[in-house]
Structures are given as C-alpha cells and as structure tokens.
PDB file of N, CA and C in Angstrom:
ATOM      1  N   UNK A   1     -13.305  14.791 -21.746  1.00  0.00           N
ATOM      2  CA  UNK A   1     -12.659  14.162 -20.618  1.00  0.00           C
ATOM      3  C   UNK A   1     -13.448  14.465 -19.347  1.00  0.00           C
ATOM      4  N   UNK A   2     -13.820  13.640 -18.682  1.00  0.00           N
ATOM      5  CA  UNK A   2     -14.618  13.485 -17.387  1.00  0.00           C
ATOM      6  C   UNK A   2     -13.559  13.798 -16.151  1.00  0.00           C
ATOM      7  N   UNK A   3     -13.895  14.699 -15.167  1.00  0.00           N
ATOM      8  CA  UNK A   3     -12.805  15.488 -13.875  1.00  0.00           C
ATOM      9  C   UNK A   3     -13.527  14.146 -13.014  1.00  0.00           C
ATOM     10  N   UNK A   4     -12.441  13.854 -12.933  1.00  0.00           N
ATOM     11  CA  UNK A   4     -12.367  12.585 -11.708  1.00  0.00           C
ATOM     12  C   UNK A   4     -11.906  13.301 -10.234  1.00  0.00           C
ATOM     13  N   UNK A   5     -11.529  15.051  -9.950  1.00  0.00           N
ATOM     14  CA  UNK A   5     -11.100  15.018  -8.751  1.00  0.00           C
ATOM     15  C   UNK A   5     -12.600  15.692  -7.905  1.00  0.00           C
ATOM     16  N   UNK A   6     -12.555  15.656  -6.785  1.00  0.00           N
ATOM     17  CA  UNK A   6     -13.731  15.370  -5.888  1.00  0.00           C
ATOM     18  C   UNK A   6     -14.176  17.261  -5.804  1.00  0.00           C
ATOM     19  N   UNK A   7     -12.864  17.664  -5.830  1.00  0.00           N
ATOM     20  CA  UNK A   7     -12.563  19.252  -5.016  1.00  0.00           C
ATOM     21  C   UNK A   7     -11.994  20.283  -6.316  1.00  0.00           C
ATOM     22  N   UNK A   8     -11.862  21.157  -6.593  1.00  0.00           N
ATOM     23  CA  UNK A   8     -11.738  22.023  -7.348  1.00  0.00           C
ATOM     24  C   UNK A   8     -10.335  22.274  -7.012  1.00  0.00           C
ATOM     25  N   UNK A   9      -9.201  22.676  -8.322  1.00  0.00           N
ATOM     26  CA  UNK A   9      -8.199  23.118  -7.751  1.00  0.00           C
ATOM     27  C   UNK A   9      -7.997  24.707  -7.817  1.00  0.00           C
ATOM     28  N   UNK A  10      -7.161  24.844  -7.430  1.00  0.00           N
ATOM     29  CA  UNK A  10      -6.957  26.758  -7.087  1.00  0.00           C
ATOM     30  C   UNK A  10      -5.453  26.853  -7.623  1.00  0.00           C
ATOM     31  N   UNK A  11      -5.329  28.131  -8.421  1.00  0.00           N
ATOM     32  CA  UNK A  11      -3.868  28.258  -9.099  1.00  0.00           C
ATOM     33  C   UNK A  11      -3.382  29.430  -7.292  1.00  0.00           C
ATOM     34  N   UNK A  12      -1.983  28.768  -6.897  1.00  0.00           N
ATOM     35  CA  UNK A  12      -1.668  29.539  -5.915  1.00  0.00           C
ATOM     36  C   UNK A  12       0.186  29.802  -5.800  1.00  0.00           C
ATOM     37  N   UNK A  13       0.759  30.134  -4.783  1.00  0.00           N
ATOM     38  CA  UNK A  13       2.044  30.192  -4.789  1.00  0.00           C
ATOM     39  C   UNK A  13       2.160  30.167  -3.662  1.00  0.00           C
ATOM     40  N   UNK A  14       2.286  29.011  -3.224  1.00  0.00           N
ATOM     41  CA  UNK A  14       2.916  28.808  -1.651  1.00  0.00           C
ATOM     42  C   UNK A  14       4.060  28.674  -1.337  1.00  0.00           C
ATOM     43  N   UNK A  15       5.339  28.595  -0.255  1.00  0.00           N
ATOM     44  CA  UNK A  15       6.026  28.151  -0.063  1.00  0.00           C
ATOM     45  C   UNK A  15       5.544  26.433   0.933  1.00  0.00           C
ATOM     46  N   UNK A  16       6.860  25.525   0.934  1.00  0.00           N
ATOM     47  CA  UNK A  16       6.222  24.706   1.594  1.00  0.00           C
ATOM     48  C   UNK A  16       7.357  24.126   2.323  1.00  0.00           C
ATOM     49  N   UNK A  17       7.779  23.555   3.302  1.00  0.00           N
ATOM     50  CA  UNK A  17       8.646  22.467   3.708  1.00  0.00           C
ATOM     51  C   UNK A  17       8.710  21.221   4.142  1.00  0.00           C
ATOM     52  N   UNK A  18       9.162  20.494   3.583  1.00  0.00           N
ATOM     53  CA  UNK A  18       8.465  19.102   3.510  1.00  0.00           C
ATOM     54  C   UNK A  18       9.884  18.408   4.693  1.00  0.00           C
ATOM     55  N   UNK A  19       9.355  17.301   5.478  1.00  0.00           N
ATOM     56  CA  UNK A  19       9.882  16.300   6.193  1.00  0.00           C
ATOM     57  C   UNK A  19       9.576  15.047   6.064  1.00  0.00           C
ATOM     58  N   UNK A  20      10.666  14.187   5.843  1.00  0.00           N
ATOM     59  CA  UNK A  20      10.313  13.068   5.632  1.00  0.00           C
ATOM     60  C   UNK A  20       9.607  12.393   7.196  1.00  0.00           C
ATOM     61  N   UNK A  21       8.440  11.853   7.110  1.00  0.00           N
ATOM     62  CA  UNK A  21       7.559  11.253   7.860  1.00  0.00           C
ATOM     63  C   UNK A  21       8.734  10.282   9.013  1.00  0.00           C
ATOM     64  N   UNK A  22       9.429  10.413  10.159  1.00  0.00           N
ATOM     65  CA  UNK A  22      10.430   9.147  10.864  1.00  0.00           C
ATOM     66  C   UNK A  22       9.550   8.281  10.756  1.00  0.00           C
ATOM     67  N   UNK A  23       8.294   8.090  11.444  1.00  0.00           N
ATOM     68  CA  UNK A  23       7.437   7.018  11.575  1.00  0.00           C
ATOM     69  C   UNK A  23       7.725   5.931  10.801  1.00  0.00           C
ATOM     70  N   UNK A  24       7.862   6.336   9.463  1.00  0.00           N
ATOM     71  CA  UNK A  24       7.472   5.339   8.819  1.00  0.00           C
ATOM     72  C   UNK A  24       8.598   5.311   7.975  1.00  0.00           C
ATOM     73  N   UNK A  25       9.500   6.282   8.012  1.00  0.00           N
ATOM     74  CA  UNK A  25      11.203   5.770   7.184  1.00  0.00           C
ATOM     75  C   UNK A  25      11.932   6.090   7.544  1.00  0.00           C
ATOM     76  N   UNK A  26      13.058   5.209   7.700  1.00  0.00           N
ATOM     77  CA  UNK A  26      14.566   5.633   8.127  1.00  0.00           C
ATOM     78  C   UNK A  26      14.536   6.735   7.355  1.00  0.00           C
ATOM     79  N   UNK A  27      15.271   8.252   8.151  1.00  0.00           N
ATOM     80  CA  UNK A  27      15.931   9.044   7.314  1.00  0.00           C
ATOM     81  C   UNK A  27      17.314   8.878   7.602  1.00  0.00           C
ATOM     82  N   UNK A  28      17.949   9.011   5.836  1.00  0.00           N
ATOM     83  CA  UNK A  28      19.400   8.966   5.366  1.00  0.00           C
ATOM     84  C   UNK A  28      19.653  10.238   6.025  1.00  0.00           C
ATOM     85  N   UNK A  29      21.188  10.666   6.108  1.00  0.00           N
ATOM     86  CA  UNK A  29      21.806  11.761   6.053  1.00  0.00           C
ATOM     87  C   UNK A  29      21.593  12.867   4.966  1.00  0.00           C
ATOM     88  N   UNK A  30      21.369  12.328   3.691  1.00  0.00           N
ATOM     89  CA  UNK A  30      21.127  13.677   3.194  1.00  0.00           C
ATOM     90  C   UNK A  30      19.565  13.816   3.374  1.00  0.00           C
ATOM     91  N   UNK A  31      18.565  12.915   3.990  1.00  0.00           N
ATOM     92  CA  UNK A  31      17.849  13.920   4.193  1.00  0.00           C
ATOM     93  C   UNK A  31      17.075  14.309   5.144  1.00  0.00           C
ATOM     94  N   UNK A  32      18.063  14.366   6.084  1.00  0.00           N
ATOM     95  CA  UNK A  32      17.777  15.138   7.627  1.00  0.00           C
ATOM     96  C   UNK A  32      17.434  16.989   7.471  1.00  0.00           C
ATOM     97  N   UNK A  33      18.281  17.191   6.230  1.00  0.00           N
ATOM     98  CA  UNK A  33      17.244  18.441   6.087  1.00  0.00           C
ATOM     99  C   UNK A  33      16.189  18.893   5.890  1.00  0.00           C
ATOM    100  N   UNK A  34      15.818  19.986   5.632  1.00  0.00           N
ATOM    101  CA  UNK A  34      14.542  20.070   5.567  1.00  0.00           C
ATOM    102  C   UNK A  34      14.052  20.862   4.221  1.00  0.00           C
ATOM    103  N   UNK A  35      13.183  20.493   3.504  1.00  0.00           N
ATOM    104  CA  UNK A  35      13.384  20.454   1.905  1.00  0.00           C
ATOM    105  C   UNK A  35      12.358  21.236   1.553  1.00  0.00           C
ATOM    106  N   UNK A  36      12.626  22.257   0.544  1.00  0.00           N
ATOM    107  CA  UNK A  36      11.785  23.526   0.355  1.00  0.00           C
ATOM    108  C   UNK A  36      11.138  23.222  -1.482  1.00  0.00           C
ATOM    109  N   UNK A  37      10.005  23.350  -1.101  1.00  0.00           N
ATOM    110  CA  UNK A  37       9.401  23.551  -2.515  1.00  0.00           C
ATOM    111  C   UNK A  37       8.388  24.429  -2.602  1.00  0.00           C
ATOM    112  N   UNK A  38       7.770  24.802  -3.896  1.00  0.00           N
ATOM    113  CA  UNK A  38       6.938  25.672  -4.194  1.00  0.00           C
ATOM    114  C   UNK A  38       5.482  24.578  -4.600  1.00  0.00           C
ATOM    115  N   UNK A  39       4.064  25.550  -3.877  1.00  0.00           N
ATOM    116  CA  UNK A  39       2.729  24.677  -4.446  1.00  0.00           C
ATOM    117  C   UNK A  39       1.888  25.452  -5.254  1.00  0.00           C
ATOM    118  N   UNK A  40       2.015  24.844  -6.963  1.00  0.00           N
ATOM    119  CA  UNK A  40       1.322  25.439  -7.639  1.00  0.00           C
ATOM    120  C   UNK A  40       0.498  25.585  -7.900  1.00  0.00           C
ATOM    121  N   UNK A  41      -0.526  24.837  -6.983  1.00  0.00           N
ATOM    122  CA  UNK A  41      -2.435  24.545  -7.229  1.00  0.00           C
ATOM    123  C   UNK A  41      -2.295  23.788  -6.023  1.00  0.00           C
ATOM    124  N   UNK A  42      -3.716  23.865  -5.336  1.00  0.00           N
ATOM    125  CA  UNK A  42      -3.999  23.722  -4.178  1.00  0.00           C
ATOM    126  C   UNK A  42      -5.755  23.063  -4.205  1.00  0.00           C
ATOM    127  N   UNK A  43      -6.035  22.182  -3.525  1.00  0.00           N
ATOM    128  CA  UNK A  43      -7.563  21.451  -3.068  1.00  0.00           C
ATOM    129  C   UNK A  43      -7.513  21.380  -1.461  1.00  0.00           C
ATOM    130  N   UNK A  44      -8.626  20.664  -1.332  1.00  0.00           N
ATOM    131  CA  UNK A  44      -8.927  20.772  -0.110  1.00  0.00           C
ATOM    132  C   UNK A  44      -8.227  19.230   0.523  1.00  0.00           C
ATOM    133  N   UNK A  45      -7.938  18.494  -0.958  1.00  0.00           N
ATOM    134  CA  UNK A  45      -7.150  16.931  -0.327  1.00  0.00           C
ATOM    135  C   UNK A  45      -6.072  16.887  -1.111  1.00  0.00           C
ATOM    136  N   UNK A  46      -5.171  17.984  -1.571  1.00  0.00           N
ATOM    137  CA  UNK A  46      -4.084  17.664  -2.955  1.00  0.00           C
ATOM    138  C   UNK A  46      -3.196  18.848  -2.893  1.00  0.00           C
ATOM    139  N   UNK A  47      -1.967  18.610  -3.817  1.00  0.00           N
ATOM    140  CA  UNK A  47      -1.591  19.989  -3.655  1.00  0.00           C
ATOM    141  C   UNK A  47      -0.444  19.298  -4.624  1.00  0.00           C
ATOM    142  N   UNK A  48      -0.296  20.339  -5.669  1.00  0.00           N
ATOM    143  CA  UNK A  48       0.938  19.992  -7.096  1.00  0.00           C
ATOM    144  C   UNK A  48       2.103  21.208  -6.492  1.00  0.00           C
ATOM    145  N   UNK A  49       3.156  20.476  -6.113  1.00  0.00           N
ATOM    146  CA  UNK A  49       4.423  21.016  -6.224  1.00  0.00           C
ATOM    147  C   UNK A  49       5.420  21.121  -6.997  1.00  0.00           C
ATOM    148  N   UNK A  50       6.514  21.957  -6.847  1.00  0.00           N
ATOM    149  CA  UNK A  50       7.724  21.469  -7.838  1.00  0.00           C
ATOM    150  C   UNK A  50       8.829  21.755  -6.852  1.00  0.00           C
ATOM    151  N   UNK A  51       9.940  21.034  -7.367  1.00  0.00           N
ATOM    152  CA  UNK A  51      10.666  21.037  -5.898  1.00  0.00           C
ATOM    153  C   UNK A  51      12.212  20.143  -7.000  1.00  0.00           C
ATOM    154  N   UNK A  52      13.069  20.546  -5.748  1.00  0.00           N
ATOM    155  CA  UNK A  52      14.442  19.773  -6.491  1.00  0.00           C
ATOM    156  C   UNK A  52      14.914  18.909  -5.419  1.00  0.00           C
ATOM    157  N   UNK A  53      15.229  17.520  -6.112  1.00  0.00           N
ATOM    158  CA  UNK A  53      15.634  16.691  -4.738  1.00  0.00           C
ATOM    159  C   UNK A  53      15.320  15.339  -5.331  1.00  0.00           C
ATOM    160  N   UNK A  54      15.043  14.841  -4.060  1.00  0.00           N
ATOM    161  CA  UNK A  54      14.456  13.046  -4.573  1.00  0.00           C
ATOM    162  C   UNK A  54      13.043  12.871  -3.515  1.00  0.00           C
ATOM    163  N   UNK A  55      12.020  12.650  -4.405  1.00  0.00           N
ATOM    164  CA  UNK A  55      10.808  12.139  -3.552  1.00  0.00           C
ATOM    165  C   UNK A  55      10.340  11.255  -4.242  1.00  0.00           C
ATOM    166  N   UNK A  56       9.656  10.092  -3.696  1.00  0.00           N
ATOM    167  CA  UNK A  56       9.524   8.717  -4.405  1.00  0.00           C
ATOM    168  C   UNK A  56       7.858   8.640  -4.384  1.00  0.00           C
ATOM    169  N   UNK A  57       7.377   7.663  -5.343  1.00  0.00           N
ATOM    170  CA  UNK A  57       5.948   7.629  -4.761  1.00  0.00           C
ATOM    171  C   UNK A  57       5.919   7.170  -3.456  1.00  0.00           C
ATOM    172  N   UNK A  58       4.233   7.340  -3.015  1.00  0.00           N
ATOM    173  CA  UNK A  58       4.092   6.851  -1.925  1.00  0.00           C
ATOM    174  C   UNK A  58       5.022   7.237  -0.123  1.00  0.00           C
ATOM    175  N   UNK A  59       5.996   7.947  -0.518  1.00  0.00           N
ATOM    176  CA  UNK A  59       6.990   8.526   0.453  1.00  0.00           C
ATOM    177  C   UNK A  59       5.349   9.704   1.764  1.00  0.00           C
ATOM    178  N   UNK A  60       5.726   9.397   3.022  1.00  0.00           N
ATOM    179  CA  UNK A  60       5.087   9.776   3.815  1.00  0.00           C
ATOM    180  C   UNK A  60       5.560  11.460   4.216  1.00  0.00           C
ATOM    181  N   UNK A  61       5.111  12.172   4.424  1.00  0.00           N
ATOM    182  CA  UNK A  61       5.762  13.555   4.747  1.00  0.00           C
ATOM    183  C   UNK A  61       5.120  14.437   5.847  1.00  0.00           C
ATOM    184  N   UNK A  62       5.702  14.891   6.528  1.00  0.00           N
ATOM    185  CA  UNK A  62       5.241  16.326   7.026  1.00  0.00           C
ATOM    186  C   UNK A  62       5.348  17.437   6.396  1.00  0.00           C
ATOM    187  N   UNK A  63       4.489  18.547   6.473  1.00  0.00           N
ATOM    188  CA  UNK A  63       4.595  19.826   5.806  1.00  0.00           C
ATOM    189  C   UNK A  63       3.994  21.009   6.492  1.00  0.00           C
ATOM    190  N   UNK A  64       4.541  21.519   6.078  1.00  0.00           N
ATOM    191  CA  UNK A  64       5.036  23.058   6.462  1.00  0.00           C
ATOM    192  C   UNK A  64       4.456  24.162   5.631  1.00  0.00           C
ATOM    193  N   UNK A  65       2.887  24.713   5.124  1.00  0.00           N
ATOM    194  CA  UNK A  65       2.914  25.233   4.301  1.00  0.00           C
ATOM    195  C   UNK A  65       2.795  27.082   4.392  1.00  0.00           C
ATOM    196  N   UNK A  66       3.408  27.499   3.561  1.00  0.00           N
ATOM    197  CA  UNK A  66       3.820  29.006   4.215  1.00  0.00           C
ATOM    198  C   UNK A  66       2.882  29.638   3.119  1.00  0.00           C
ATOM    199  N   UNK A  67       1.839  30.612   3.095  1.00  0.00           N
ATOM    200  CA  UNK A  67       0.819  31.316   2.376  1.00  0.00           C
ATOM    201  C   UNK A  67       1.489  32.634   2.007  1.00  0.00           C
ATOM    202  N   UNK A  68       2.510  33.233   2.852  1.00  0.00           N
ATOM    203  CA  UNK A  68       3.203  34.498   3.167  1.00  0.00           C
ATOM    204  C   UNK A  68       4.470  34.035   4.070  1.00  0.00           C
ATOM    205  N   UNK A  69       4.918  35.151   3.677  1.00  0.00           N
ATOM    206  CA  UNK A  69       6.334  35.800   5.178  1.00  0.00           C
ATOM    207  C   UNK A  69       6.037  35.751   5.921  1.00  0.00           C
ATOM    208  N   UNK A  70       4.828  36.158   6.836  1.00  0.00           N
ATOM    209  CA  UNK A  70       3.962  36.631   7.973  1.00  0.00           C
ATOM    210  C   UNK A  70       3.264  35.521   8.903  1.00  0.00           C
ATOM    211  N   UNK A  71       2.759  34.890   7.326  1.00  0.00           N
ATOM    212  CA  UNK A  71       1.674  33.838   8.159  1.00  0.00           C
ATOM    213  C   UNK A  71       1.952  32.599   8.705  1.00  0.00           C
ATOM    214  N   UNK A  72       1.276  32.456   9.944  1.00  0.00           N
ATOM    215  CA  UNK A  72       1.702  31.265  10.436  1.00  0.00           C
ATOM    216  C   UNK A  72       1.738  29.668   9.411  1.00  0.00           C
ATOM    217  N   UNK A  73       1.877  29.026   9.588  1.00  0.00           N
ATOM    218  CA  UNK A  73       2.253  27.441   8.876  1.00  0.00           C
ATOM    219  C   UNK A  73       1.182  26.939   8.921  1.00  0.00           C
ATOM    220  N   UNK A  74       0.541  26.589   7.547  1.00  0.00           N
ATOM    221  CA  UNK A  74      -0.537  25.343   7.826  1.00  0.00           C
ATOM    222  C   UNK A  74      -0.142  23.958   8.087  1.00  0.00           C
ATOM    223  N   UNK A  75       0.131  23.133   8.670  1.00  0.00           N
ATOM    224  CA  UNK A  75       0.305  21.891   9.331  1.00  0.00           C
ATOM    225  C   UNK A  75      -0.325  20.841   8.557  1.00  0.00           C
ATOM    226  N   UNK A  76       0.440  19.927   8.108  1.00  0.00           N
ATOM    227  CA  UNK A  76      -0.569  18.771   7.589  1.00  0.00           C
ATOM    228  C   UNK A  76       0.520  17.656   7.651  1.00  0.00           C
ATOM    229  N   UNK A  77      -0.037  16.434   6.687  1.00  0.00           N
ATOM    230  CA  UNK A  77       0.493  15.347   6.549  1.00  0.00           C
ATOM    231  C   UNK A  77       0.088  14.949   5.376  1.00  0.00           C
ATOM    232  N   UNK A  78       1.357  14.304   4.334  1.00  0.00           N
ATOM    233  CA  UNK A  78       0.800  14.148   3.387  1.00  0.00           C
ATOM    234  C   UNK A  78       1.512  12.787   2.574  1.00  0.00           C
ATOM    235  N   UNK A  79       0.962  12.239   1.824  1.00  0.00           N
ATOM    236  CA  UNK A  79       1.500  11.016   0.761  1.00  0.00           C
ATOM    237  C   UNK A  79       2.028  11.808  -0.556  1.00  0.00           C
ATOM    238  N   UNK A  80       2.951  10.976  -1.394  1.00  0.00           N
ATOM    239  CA  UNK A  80       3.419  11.529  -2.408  1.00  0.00           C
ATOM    240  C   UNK A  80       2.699  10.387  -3.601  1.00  0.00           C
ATOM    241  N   UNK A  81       1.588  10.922  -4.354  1.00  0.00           N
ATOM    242  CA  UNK A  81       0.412  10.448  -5.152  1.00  0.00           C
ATOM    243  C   UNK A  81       1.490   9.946  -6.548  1.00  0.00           C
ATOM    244  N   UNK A  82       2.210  10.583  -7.003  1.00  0.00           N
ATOM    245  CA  UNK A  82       3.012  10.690  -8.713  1.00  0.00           C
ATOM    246  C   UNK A  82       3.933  11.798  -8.275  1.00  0.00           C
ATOM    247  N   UNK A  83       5.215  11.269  -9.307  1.00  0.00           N
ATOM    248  CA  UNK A  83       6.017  12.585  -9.330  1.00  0.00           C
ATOM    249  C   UNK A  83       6.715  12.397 -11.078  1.00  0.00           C
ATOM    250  N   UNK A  84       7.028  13.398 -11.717  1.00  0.00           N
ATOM    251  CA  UNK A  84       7.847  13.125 -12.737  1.00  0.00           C
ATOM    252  C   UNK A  84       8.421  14.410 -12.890  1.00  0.00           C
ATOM    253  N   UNK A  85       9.347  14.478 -14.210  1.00  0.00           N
ATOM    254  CA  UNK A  85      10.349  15.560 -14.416  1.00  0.00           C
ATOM    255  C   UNK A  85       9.516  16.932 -15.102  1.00  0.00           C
ATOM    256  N   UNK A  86      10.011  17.989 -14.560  1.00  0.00           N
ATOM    257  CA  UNK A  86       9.570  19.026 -15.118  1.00  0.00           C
ATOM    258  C   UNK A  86       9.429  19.107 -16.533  1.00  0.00           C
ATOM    259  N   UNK A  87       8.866  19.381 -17.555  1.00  0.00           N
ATOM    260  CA  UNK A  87       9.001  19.613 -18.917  1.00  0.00           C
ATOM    261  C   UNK A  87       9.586  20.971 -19.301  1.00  0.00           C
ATOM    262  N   UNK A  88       9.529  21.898 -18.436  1.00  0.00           N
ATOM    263  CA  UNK A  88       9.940  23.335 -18.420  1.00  0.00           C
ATOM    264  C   UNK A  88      11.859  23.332 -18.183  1.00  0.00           C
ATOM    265  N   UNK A  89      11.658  22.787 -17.235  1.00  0.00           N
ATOM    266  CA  UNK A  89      12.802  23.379 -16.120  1.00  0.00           C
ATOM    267  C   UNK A  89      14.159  21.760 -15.827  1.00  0.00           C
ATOM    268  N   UNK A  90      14.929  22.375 -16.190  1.00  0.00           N
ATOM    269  CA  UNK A  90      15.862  21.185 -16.232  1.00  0.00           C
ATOM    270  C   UNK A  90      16.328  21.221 -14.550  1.00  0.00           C
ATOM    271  N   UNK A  91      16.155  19.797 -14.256  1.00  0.00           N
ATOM    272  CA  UNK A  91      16.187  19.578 -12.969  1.00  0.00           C
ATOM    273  C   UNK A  91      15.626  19.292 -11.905  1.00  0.00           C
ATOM    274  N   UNK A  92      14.485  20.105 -12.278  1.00  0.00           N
ATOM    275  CA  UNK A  92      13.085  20.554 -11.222  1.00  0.00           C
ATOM    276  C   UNK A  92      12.523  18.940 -11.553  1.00  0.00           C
ATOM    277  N   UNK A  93      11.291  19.209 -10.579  1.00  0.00           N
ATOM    278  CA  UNK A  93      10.430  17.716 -10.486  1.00  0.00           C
ATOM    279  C   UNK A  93       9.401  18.153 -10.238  1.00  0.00           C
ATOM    280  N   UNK A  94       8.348  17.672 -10.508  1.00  0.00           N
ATOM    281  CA  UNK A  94       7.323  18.339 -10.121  1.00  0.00           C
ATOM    282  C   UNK A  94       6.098  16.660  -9.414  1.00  0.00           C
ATOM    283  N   UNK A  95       5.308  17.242  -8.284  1.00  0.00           N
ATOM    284  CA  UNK A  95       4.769  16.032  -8.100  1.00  0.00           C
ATOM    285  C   UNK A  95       3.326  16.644  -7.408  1.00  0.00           C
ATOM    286  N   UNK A  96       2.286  15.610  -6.857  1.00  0.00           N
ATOM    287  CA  UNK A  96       1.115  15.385  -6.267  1.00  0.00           C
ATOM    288  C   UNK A  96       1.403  14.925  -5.008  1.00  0.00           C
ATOM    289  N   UNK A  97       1.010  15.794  -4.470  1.00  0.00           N
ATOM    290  CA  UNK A  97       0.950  15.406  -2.697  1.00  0.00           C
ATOM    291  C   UNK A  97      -1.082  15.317  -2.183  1.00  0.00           C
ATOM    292  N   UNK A  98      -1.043  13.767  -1.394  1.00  0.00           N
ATOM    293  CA  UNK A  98      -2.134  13.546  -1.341  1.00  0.00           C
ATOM    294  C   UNK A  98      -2.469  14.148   0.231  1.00  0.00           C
ATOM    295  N   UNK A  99      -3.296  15.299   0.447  1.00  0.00           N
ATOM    296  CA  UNK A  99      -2.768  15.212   2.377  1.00  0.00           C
ATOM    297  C   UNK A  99      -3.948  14.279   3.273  1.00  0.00           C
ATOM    298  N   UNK A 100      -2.993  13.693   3.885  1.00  0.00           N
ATOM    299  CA  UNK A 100      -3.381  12.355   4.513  1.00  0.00           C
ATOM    300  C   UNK A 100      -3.997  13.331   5.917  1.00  0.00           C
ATOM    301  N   UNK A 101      -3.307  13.925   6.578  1.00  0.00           N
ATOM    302  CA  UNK A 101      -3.850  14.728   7.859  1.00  0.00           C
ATOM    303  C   UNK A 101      -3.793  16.138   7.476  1.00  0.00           C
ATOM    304  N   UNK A 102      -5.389  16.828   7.609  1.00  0.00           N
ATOM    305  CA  UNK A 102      -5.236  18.444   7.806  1.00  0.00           C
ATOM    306  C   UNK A 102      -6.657  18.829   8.460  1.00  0.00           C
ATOM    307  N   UNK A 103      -6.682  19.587   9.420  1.00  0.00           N
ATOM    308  CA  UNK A 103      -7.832  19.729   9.721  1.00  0.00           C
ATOM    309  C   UNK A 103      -8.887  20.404   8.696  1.00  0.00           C
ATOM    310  N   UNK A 104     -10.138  20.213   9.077  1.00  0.00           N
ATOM    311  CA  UNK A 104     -11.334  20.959   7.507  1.00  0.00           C
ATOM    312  C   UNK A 104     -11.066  22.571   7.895  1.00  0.00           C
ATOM    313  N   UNK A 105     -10.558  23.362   8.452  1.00  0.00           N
ATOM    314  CA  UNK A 105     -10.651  24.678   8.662  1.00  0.00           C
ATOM    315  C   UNK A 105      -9.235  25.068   8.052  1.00  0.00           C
ATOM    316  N   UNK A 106      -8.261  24.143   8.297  1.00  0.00           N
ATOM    317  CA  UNK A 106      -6.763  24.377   7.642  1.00  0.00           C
ATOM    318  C   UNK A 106      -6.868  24.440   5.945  1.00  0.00           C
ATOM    319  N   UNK A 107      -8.115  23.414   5.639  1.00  0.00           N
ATOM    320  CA  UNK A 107      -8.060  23.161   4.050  1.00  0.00           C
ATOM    321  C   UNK A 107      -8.913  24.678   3.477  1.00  0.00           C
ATOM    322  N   UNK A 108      -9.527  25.189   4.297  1.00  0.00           N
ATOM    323  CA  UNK A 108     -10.679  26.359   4.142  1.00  0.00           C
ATOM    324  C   UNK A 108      -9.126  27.118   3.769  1.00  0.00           C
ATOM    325  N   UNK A 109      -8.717  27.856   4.712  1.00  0.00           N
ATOM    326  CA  UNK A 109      -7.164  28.414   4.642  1.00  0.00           C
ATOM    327  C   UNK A 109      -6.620  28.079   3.679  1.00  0.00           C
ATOM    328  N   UNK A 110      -6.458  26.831   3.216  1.00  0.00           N
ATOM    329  CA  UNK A 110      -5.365  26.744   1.377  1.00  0.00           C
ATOM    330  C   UNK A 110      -5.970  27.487   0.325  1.00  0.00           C
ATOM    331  N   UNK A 111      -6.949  27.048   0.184  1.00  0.00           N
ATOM    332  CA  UNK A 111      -7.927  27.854  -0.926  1.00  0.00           C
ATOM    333  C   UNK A 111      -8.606  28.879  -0.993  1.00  0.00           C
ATOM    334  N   UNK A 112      -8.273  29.929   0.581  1.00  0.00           N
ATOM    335  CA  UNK A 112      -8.799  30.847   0.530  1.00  0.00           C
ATOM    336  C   UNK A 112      -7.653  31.901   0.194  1.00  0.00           C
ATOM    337  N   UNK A 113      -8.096  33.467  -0.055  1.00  0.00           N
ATOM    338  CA  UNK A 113      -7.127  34.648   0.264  1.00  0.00           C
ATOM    339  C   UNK A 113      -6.733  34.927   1.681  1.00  0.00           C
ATOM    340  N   UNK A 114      -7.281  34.654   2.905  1.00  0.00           N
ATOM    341  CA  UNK A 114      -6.913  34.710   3.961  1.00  0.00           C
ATOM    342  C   UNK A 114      -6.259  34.243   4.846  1.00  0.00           C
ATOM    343  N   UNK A 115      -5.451  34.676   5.764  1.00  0.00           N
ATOM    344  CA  UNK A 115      -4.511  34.220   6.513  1.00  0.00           C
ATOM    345  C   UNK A 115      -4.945  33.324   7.660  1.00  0.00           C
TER     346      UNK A 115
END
C-alpha cells in the first residue's frame, strides 16, 4: 500500500475543544457549547480525534488544542475530512480533522515534545 499523506503522523494525547465555525453555520442550541475531544495522532495538516456528539463531514470548526494543563492553546481552524463509529468504544466517534488555518510554527508545536 502506497502512503498518500504528505506529512508523517505522530501517536499523541491531546485535549482539544472544538467550536462550530458561526461564519459559516447557524449554531443550534445544543451546540452552543463547547465540545471536548481527545487527538490521537497528529501532522502538520491533520489530526484523528475521538469525541462524543454529532460532527458531520465537511462541518467548519474552531479549535482549541491543549498539549497539557499548563500549556497555552494551539489555535487553528479546521474541516471535518471523514468521521465514523468507533469499533472499540460504544458511542464514541472517531474522525479526521483537516486544519484549514494554523500557523507553520503552531504545526512545529503539535508534533513536537515542547510547549
């Protein structure tokens, strides 16, 4: 099988918080909150989450990504690439976030050990 992705991925454990993008969709009432998932591999343009909730393809987002307790938030923007059901975990979802905005020093920061 031939690796079609551009960037290498990294096994990691982030926290993350995702917002639905206003720009570009009405948000409903349930989801004016603000929605917490975990990122289990990380690139410099991608990032595989798992998360409980409803995210659709193509859905626009802000994010929030937390490396630590401590550390400040990496900032980005991102598309939702695929999502389907956990095979593990009843409930869970797991999906591909494409990030549409992050600066090149923020993406250095995902894949590195440093804060």
């Amino acid at each position: 099988m031939v690796e079609r992705r551009r960037y290498p991925r990294y096994p990691v454990h982030y926290d993350i918080l995702l917002h639905y993008d206003i720009l570009y969709r009405k948000i409903e009432d349930s989801f004016n909150k603000k929605k917490r998932a975990i990122v289990e591999n990380a690139s410099r343009t991608g990032l595989k989450i798992h998360f409980s909730g409803l995210l659709k393809r193509n859905d626009l987002l802000q994010l929030n990504i937390f490396k630590s307790l401590h550390s400040k938030p990496i900032n980005a923007c991102g598309k939702v690439a695929w999502q389907k059901k956990s095979p593990l975990v009843y409930g869970e979802r797991i999906a591909g976030i494409f990030l549409t905005k992050i600066g090149w020093t923020e993406t250095e920061k995902l894949i590195n050990n440093t804060d």
